[in-house]
Protein backbone atom coordinates (compact mmCIF):
# COMPACT_ATOMS: atom_id res chain seq x y z
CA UNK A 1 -81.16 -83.57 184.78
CA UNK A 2 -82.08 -86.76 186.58
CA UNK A 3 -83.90 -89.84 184.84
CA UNK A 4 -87.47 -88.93 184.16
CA UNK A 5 -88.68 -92.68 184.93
CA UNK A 6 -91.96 -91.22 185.89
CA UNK A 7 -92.69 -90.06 182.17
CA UNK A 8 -94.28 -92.59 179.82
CA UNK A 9 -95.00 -92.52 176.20
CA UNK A 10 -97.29 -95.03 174.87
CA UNK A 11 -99.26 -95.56 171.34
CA UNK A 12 -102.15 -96.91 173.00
CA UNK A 13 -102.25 -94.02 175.99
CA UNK A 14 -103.38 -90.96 174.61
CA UNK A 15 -102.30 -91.04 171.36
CA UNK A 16 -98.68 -91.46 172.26
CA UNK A 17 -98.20 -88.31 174.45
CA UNK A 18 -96.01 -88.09 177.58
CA UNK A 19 -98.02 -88.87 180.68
CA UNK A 20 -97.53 -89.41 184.16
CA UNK A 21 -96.51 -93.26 184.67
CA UNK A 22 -98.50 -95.01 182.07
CA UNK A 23 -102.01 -92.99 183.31
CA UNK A 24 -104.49 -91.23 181.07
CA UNK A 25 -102.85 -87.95 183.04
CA UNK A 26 -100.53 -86.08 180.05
CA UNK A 27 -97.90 -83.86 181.35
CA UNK A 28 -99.56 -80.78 179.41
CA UNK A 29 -102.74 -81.57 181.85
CA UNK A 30 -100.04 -81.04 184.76
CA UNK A 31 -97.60 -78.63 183.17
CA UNK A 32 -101.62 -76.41 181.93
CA UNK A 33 -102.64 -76.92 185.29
CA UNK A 34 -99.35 -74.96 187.27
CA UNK A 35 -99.38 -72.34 184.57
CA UNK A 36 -103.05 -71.46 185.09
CA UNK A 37 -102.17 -70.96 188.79
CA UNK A 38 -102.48 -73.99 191.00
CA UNK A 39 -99.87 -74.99 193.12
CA UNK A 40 -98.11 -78.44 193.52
CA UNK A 41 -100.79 -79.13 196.45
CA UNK A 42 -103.71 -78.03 194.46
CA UNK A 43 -102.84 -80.56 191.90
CA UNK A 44 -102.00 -83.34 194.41
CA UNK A 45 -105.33 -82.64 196.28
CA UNK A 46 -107.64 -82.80 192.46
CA UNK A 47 -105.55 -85.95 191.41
CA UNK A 48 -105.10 -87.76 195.06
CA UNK A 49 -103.11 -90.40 192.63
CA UNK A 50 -100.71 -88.17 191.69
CA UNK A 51 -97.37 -88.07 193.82
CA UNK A 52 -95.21 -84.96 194.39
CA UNK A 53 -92.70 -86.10 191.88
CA UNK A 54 -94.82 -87.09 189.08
CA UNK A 55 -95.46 -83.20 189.24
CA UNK A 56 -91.83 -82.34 189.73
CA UNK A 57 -90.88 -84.79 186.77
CA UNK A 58 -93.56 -83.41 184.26
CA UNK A 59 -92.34 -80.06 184.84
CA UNK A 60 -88.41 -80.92 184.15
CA UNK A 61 -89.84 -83.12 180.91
CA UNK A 62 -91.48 -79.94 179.92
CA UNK A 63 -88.98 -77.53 180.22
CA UNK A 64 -86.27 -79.97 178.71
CA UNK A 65 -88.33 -80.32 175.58
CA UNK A 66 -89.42 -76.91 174.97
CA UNK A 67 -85.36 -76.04 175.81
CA UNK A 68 -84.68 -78.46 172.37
CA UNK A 69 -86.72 -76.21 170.08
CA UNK A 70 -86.16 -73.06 168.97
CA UNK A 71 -89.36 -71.02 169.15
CA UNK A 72 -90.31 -67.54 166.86
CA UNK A 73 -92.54 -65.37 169.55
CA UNK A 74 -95.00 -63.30 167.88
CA UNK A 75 -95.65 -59.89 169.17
CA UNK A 76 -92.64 -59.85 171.41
């Protein structure tokens, strides 16, 4: 996996979580958003300040943390 330069983590933005270059835009907002359905454009067109790879980057953040934790589904 490349750098993830894009993803910022910051006290004083949003309590600390991991957003999209220093902006009150978390990468669960982006990583809720694709799961709920809306493509890459969607999101670009609803957050015009929002480049392709911020998207791209929050989704490789997201993936390589939830790959560092062991999970327990229930009901699978």
């Amino acid at each position: 996996m490349g750098p993830l330069e894009r993803i910022t983590q910051r006290p004083d933005v949003m309590g600390g979580k991991a957003c999209i270059r220093g902006m009150r835009v978390t990468v669960g907002m982006v990583v809720g958003q694709v799961g709920a359905g809306h493509s890459v454009d969607d999101i670009l067109t609803d957050y015009p300040y929002l480049e392709r790879e911020d998207i791209l980057q929050a989704l490789r953040y997201a993936a390589w943390r939830a790959d560092e934790r062991e999970v327990e589904l229930v009901g699978v």
